[in-house]
PDB file of N, CA and C in Angstrom:
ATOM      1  N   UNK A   1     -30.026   3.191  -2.904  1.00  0.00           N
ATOM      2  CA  UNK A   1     -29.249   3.206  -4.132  1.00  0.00           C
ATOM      3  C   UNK A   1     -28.256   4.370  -4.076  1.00  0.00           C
ATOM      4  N   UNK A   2     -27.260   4.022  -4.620  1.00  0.00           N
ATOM      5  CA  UNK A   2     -25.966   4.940  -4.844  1.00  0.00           C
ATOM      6  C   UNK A   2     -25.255   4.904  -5.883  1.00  0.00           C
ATOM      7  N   UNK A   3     -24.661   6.276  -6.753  1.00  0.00           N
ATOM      8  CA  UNK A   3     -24.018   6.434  -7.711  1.00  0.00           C
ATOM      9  C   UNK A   3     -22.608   6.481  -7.171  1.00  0.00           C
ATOM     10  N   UNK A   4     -22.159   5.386  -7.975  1.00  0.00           N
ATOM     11  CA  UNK A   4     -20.587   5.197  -7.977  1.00  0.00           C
ATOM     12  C   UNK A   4     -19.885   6.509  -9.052  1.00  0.00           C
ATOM     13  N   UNK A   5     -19.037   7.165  -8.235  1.00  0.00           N
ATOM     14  CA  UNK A   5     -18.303   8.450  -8.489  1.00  0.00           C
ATOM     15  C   UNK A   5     -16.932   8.170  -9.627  1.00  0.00           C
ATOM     16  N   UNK A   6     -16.555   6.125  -9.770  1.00  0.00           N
ATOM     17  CA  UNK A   6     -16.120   5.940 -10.320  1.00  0.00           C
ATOM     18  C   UNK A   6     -16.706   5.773 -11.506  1.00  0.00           C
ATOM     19  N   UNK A   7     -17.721   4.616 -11.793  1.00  0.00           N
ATOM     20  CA  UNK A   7     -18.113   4.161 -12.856  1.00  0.00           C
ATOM     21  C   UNK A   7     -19.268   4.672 -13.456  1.00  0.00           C
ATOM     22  N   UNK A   8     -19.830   5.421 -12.303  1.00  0.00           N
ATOM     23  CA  UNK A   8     -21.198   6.320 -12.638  1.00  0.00           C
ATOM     24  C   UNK A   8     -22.268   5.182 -12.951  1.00  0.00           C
ATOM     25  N   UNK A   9     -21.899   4.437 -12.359  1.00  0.00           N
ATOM     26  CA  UNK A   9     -23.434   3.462 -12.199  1.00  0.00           C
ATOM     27  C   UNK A   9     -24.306   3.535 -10.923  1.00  0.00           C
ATOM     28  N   UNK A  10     -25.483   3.380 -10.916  1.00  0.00           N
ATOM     29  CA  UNK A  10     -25.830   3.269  -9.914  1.00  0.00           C
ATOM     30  C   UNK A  10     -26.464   1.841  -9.329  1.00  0.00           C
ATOM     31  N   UNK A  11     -25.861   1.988  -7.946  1.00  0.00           N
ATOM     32  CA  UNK A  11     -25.752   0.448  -7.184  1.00  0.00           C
ATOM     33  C   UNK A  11     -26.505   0.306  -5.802  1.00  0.00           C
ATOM     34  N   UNK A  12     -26.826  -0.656  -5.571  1.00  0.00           N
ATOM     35  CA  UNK A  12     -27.454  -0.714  -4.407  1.00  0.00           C
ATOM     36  C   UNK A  12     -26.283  -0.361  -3.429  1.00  0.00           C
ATOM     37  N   UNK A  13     -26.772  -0.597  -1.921  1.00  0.00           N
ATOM     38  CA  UNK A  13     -25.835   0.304  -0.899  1.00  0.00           C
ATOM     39  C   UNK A  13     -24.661  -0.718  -0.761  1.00  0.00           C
ATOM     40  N   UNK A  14     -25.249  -2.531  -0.477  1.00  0.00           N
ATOM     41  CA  UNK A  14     -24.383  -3.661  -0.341  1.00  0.00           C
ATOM     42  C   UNK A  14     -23.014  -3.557  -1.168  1.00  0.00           C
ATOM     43  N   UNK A  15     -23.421  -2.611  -2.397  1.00  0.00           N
ATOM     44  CA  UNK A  15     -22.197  -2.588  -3.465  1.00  0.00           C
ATOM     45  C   UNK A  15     -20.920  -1.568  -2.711  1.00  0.00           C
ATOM     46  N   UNK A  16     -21.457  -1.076  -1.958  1.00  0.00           N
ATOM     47  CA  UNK A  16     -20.171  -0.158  -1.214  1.00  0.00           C
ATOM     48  C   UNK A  16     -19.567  -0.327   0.053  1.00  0.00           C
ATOM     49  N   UNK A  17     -18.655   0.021   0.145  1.00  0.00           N
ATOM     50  CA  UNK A  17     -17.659  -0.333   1.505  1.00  0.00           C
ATOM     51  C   UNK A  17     -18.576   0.851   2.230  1.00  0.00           C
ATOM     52  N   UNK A  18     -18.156  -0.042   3.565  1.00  0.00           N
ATOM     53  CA  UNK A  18     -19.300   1.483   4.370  1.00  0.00           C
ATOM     54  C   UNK A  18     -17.546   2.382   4.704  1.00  0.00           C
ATOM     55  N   UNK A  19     -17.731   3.397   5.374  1.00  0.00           N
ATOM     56  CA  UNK A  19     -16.708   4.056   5.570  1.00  0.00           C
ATOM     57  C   UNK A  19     -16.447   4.133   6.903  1.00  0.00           C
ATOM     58  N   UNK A  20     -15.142   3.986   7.370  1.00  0.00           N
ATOM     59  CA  UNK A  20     -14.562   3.916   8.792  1.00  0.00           C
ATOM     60  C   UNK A  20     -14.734   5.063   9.617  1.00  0.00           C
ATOM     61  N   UNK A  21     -14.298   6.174   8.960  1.00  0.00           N
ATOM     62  CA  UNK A  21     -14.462   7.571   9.546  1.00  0.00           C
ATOM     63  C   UNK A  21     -16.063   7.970  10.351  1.00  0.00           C
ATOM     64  N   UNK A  22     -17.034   7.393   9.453  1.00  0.00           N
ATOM     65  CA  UNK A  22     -18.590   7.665   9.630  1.00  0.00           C
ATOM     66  C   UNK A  22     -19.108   6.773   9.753  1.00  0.00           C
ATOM     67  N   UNK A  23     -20.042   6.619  10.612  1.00  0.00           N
ATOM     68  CA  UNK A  23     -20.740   5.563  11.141  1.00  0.00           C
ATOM     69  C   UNK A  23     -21.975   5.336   9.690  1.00  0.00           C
ATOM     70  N   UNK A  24     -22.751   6.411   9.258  1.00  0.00           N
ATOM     71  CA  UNK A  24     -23.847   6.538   8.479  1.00  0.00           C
ATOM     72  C   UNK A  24     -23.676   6.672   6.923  1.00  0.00           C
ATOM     73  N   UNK A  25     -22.086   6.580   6.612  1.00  0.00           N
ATOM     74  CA  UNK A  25     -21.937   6.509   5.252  1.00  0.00           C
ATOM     75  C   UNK A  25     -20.881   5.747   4.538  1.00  0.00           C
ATOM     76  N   UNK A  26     -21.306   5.915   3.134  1.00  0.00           N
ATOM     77  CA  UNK A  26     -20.208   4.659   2.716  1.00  0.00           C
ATOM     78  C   UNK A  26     -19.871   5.396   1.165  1.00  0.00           C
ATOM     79  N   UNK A  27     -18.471   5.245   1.260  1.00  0.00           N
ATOM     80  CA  UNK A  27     -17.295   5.391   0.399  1.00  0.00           C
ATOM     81  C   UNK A  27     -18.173   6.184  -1.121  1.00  0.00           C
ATOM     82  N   UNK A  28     -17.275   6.319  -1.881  1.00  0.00           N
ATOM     83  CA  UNK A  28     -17.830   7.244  -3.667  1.00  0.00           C
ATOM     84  C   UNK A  28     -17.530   6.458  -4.398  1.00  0.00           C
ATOM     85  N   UNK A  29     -16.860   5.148  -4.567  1.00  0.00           N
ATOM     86  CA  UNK A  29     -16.736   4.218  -5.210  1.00  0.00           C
ATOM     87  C   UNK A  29     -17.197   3.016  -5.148  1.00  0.00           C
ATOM     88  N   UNK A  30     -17.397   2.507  -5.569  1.00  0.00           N
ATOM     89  CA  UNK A  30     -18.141   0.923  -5.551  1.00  0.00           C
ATOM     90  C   UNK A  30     -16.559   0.074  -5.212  1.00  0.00           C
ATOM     91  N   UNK A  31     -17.412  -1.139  -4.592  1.00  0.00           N
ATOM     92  CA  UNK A  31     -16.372  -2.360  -4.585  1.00  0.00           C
ATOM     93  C   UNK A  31     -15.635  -2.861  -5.475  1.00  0.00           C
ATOM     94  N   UNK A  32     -16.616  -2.497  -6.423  1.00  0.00           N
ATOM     95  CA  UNK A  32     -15.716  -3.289  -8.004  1.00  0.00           C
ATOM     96  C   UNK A  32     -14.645  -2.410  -8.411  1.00  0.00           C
ATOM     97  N   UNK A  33     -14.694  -1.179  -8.431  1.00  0.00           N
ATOM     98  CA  UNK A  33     -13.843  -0.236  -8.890  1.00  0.00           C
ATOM     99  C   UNK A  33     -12.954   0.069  -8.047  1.00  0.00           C
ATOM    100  N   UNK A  34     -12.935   0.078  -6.320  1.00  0.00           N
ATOM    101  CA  UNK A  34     -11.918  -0.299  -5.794  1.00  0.00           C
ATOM    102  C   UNK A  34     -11.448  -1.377  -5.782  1.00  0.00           C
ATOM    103  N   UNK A  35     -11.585  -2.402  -6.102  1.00  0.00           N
ATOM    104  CA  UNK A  35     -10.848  -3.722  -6.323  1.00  0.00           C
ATOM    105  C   UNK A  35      -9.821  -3.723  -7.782  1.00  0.00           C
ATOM    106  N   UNK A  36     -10.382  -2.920  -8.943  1.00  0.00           N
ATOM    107  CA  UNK A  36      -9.275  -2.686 -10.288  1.00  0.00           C
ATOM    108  C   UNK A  36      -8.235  -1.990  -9.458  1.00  0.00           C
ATOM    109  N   UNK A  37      -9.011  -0.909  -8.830  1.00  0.00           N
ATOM    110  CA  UNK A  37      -7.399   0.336  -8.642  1.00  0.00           C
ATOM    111  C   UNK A  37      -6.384  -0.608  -7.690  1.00  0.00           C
ATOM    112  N   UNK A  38      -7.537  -1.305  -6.648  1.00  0.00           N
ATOM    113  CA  UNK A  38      -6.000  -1.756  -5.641  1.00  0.00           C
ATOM    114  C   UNK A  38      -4.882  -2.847  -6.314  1.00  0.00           C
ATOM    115  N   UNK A  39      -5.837  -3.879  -7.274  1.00  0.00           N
ATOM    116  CA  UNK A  39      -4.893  -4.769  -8.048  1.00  0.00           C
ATOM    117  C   UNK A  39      -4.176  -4.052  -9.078  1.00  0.00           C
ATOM    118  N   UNK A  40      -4.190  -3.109  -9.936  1.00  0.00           N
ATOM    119  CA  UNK A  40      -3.856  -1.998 -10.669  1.00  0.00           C
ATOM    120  C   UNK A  40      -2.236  -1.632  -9.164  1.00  0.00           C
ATOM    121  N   UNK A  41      -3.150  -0.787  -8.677  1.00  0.00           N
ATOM    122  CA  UNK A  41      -1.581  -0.429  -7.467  1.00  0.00           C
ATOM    123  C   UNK A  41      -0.624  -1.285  -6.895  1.00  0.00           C
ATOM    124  N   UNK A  42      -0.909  -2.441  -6.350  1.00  0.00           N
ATOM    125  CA  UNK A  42      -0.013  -3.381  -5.955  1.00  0.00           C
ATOM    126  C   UNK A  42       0.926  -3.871  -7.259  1.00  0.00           C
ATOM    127  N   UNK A  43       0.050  -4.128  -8.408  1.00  0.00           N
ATOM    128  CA  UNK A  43       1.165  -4.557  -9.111  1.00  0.00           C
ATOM    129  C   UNK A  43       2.195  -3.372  -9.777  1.00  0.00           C
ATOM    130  N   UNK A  44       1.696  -2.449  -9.804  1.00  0.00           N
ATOM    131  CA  UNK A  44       3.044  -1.050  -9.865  1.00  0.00           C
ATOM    132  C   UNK A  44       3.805  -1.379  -8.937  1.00  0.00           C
ATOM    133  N   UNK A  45       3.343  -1.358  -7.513  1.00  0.00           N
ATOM    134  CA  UNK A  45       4.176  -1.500  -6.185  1.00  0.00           C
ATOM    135  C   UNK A  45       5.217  -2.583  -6.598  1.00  0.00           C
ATOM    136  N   UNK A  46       4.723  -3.893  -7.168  1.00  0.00           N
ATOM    137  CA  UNK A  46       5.114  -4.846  -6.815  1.00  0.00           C
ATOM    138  C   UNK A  46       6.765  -4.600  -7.811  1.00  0.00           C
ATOM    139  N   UNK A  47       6.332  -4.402  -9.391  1.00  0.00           N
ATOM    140  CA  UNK A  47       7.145  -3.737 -10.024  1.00  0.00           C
ATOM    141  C   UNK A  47       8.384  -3.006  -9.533  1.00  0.00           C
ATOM    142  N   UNK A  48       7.658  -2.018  -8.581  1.00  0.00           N
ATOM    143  CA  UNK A  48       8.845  -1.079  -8.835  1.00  0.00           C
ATOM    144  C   UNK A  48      10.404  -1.651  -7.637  1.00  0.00           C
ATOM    145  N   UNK A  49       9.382  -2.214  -6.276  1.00  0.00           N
ATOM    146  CA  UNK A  49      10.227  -3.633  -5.559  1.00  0.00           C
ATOM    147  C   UNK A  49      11.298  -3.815  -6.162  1.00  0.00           C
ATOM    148  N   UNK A  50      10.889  -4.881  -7.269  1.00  0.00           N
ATOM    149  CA  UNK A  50      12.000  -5.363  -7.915  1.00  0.00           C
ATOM    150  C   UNK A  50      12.950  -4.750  -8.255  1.00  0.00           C
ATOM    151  N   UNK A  51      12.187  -3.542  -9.264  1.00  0.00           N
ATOM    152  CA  UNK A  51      13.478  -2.812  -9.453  1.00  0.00           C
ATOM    153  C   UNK A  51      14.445  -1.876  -8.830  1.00  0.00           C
ATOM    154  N   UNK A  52      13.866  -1.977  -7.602  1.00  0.00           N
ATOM    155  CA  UNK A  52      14.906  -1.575  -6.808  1.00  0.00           C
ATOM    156  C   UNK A  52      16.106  -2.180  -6.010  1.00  0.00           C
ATOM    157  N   UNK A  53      15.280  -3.443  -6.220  1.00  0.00           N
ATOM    158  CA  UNK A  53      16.447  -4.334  -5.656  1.00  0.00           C
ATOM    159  C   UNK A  53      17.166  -4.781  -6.703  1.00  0.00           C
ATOM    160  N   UNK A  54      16.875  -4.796  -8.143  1.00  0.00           N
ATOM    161  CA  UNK A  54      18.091  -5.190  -9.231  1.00  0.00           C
ATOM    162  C   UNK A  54      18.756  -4.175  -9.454  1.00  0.00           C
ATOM    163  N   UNK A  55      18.573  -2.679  -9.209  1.00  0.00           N
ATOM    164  CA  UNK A  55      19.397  -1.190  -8.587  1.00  0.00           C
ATOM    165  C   UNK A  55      20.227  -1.601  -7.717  1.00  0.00           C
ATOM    166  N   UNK A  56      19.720  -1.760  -6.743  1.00  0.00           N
ATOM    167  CA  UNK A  56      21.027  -2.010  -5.354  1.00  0.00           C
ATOM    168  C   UNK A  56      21.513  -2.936  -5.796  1.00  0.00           C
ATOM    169  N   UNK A  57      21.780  -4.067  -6.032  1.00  0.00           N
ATOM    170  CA  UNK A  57      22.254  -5.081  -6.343  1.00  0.00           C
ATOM    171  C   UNK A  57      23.632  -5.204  -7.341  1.00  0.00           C
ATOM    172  N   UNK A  58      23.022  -4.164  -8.551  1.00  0.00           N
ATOM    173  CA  UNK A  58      23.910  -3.751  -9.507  1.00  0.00           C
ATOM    174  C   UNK A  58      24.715  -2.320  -8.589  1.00  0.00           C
ATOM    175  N   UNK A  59      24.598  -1.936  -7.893  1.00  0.00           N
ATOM    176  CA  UNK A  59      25.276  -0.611  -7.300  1.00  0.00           C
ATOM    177  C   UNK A  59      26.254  -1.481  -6.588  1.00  0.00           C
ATOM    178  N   UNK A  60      25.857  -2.231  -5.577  1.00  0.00           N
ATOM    179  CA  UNK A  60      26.992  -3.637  -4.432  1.00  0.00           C
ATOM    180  C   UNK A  60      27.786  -4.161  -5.555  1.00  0.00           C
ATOM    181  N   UNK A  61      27.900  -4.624  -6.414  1.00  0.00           N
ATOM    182  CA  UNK A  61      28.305  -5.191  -6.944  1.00  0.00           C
ATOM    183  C   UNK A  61      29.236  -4.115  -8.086  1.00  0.00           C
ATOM    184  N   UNK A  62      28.980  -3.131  -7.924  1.00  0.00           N
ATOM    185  CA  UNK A  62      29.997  -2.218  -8.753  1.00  0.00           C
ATOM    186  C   UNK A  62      29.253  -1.720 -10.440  1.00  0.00           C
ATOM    187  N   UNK A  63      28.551  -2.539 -10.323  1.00  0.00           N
ATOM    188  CA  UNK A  63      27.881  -2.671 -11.768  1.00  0.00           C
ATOM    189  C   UNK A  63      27.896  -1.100 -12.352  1.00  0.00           C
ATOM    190  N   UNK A  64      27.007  -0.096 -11.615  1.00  0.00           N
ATOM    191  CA  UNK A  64      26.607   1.073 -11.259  1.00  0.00           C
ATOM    192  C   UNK A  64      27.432   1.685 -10.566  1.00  0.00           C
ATOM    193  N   UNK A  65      27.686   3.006 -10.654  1.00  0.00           N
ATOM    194  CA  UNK A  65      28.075   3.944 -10.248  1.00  0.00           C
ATOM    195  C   UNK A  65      27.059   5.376 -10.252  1.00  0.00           C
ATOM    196  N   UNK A  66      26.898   5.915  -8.809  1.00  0.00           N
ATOM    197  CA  UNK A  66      26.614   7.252  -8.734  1.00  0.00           C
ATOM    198  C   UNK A  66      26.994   8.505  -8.887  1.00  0.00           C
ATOM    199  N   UNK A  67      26.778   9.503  -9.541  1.00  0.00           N
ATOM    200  CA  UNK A  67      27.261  10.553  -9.513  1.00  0.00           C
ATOM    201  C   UNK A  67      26.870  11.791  -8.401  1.00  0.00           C
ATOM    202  N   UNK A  68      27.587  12.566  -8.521  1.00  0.00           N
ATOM    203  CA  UNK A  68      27.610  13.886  -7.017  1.00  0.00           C
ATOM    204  C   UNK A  68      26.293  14.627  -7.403  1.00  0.00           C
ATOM    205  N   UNK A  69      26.496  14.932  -8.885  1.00  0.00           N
ATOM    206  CA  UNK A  69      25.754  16.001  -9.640  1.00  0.00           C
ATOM    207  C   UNK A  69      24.241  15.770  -9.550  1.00  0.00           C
ATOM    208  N   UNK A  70      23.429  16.739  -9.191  1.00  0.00           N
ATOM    209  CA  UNK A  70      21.623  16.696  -9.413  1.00  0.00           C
ATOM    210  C   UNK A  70      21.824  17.253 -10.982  1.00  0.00           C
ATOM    211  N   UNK A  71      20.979  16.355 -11.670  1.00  0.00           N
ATOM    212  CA  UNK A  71      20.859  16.015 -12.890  1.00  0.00           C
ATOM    213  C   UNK A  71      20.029  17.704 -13.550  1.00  0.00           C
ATOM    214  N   UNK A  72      18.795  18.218 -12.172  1.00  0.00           N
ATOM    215  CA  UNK A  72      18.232  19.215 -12.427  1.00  0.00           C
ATOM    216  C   UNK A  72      19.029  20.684 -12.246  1.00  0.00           C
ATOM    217  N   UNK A  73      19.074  20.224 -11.080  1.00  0.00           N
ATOM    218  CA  UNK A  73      19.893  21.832 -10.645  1.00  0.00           C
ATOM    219  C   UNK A  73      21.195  22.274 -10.503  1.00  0.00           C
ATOM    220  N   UNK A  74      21.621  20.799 -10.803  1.00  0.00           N
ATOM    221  CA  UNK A  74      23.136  20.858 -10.738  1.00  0.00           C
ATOM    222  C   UNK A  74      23.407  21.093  -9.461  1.00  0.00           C
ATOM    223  N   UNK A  75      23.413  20.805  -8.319  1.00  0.00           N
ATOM    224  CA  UNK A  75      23.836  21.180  -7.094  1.00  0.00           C
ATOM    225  C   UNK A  75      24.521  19.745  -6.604  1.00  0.00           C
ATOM    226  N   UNK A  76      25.805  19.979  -5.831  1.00  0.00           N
ATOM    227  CA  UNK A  76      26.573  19.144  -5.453  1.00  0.00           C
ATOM    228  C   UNK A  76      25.700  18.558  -3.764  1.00  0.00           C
ATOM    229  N   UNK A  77      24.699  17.439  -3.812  1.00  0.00           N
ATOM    230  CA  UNK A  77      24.019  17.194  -2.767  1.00  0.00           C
ATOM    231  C   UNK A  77      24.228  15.502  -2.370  1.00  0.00           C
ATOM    232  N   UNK A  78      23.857  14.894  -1.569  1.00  0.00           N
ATOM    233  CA  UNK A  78      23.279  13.591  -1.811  1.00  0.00           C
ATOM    234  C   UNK A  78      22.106  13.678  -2.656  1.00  0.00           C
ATOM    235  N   UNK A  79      22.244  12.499  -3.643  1.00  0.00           N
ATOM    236  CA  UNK A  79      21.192  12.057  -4.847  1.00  0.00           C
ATOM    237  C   UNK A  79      20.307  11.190  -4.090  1.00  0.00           C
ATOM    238  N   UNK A  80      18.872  11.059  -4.904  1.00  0.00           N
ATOM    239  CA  UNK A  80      18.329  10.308  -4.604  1.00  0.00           C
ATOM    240  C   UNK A  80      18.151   9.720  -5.899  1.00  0.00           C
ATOM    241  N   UNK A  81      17.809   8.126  -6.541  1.00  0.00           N
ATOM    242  CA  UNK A  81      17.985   7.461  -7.532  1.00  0.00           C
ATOM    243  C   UNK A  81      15.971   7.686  -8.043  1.00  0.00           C
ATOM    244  N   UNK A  82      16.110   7.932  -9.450  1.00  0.00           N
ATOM    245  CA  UNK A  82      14.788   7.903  -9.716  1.00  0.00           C
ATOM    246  C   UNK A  82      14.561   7.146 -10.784  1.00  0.00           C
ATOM    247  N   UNK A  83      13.414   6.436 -10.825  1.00  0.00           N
ATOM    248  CA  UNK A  83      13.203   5.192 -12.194  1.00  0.00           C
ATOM    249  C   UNK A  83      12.336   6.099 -13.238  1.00  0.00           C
ATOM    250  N   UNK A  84      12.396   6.393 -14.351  1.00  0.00           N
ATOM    251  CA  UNK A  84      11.156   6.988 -15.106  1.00  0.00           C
ATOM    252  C   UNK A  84      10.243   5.863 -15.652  1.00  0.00           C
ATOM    253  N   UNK A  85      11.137   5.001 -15.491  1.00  0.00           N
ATOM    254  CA  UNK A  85      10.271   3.758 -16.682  1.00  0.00           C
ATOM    255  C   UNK A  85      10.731   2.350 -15.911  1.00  0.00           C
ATOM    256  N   UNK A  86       9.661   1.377 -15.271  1.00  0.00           N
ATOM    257  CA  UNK A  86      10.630   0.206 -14.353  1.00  0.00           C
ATOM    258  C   UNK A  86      10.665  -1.061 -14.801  1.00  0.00           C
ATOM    259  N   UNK A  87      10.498  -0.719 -16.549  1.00  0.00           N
ATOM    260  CA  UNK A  87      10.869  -1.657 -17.303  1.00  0.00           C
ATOM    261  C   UNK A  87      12.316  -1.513 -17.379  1.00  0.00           C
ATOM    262  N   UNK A  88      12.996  -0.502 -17.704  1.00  0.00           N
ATOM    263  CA  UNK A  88      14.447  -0.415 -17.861  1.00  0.00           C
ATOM    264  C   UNK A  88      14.813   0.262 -16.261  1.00  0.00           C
ATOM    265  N   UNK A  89      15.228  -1.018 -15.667  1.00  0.00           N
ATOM    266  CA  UNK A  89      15.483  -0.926 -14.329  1.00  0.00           C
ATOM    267  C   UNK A  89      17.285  -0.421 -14.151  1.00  0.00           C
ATOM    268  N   UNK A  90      17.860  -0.295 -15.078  1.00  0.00           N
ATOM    269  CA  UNK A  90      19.425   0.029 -14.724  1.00  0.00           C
ATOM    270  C   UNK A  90      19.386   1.494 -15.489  1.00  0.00           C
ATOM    271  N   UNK A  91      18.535   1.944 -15.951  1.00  0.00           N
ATOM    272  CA  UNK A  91      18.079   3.776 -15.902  1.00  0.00           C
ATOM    273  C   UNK A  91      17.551   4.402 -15.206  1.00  0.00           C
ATOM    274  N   UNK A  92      18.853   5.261 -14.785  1.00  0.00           N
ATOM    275  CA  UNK A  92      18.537   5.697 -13.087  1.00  0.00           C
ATOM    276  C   UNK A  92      18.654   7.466 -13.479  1.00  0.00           C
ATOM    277  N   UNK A  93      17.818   8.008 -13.246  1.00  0.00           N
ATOM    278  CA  UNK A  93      17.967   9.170 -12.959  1.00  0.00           C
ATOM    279  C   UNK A  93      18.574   9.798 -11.648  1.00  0.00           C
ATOM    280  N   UNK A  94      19.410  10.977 -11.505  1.00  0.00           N
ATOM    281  CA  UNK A  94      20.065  11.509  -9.990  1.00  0.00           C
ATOM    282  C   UNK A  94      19.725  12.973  -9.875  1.00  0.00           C
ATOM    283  N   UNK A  95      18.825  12.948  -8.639  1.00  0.00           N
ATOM    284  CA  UNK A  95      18.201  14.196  -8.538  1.00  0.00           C
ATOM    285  C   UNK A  95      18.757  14.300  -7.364  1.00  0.00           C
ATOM    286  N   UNK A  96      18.741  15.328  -6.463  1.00  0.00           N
ATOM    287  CA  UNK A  96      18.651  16.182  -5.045  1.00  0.00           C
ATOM    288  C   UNK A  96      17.489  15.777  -4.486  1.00  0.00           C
ATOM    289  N   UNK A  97      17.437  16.012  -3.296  1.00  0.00           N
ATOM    290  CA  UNK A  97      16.161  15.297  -2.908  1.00  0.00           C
ATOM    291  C   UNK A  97      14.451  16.068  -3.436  1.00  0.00           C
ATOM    292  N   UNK A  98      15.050  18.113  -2.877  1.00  0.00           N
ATOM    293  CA  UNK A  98      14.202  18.839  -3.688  1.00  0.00           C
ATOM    294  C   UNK A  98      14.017  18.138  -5.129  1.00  0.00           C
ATOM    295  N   UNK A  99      14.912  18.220  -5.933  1.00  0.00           N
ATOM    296  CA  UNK A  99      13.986  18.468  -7.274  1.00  0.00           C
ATOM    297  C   UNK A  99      13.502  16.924  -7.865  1.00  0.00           C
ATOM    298  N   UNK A 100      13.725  15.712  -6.390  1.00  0.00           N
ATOM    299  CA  UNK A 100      13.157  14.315  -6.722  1.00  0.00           C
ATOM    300  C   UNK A 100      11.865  14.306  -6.429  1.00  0.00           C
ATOM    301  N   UNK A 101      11.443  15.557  -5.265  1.00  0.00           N
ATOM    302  CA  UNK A 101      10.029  15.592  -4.623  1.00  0.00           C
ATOM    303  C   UNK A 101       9.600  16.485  -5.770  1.00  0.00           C
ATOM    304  N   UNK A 102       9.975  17.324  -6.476  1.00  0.00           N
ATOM    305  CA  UNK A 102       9.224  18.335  -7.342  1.00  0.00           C
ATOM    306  C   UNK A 102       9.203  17.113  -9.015  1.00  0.00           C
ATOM    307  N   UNK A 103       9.818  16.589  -9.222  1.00  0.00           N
ATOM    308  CA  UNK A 103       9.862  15.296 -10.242  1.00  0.00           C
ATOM    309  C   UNK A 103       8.463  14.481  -9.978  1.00  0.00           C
ATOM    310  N   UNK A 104       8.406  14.154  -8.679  1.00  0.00           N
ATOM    311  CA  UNK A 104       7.067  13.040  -8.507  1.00  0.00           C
ATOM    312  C   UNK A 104       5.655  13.929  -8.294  1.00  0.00           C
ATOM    313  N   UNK A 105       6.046  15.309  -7.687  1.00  0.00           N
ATOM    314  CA  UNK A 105       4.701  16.278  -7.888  1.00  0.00           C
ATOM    315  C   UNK A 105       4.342  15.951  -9.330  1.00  0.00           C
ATOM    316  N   UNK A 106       5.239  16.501 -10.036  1.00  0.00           N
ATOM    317  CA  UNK A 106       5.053  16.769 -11.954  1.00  0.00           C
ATOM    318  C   UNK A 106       4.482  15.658 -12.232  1.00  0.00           C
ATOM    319  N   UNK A 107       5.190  13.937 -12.004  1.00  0.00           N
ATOM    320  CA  UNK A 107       4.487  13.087 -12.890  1.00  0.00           C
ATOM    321  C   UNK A 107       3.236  12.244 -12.166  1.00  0.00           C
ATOM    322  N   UNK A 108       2.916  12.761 -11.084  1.00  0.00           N
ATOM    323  CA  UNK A 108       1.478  12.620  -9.991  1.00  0.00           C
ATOM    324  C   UNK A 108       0.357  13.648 -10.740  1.00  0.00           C
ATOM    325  N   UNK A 109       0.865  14.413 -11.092  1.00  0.00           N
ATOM    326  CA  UNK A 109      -0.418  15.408 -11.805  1.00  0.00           C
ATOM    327  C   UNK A 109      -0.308  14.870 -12.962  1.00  0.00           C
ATOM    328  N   UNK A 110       0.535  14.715 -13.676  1.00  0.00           N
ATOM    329  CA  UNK A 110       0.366  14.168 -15.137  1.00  0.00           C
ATOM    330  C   UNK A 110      -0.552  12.366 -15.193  1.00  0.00           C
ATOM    331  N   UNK A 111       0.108  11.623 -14.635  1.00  0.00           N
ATOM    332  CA  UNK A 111      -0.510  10.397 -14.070  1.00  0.00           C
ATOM    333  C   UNK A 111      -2.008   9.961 -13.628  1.00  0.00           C
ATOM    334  N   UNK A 112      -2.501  11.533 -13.116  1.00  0.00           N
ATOM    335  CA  UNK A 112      -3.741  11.080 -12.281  1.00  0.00           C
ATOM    336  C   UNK A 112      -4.774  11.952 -13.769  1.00  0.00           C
ATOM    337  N   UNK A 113      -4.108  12.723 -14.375  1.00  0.00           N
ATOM    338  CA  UNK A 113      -5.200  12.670 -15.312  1.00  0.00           C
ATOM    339  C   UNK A 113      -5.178  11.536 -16.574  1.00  0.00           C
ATOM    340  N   UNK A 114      -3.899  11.342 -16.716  1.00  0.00           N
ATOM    341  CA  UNK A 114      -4.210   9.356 -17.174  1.00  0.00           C
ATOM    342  C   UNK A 114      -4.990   8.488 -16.693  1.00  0.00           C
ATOM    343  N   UNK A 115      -4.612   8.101 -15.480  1.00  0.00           N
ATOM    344  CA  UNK A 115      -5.348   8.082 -14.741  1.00  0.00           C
ATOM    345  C   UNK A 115      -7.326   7.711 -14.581  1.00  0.00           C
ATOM    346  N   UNK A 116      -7.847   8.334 -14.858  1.00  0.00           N
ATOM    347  CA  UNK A 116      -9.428   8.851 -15.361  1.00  0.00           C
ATOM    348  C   UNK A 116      -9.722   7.773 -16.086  1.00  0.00           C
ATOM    349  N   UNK A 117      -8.618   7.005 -16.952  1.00  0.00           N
ATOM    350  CA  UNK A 117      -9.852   5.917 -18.021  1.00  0.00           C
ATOM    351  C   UNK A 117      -9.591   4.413 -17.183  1.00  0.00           C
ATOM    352  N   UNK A 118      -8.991   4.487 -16.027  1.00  0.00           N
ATOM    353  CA  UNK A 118      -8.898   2.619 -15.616  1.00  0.00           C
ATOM    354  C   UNK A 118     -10.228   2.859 -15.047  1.00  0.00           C
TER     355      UNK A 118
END
């Protein structure tokens, strides 16, 4: 028997993926609870896909226009395009690449303690 680290139940061993790394042990989550997160993740993934291709699409087509300016630091760089929300897919944020990697630090820590109730 084993306590799932997700759901805090405890399960027989069959309930867990054994683990690749170790021959003699198996994973902190149960099957069931990795099966929400991965269908949970793909469909973000699948989401955000799209909206990147109705981004480019509207950019080829003129729809959109980029600006020089990082939105944070103001520094004249190549932008990188950021979605906050990928329901409204033609709201594009323009960061530098720094302050696009320090943007997804911020909403990765904020996220993963959301996070905690799936």
């Amino acid at each position: 028997m084993k306590k799932c680290s997700k759901c805090k139940k405890i399960k027989e061993f069959s309930e867990f993926y054994k683990r690749i790394d170790r021959k003699s042990d198996y994973r902190s989550h149960c099957k069931q609870c990795i099966s929400k997160y991965d269908k949970h993740y793909k469909n973000l993934t699948c989401k955000a896909q799209i909206v990147h291709r109705q981004a480019r699409t509207a950019f080829e087509r003129g729809e959109l226009s980029n600006p020089i300016i990082c939105e944070i630091c103001g520094t004249i760089k190549p932008l990188d395009k950021h979605h906050e929300d990928y329901s409204k897919p033609f709201e594009i944020r323009w960061f530098c690449r720094k302050c696009h990697k320090n943007r997804h630090v911020l909403l990765n820590n904020t996220v993963q303690v959301r996070a905690v109730a799936w």
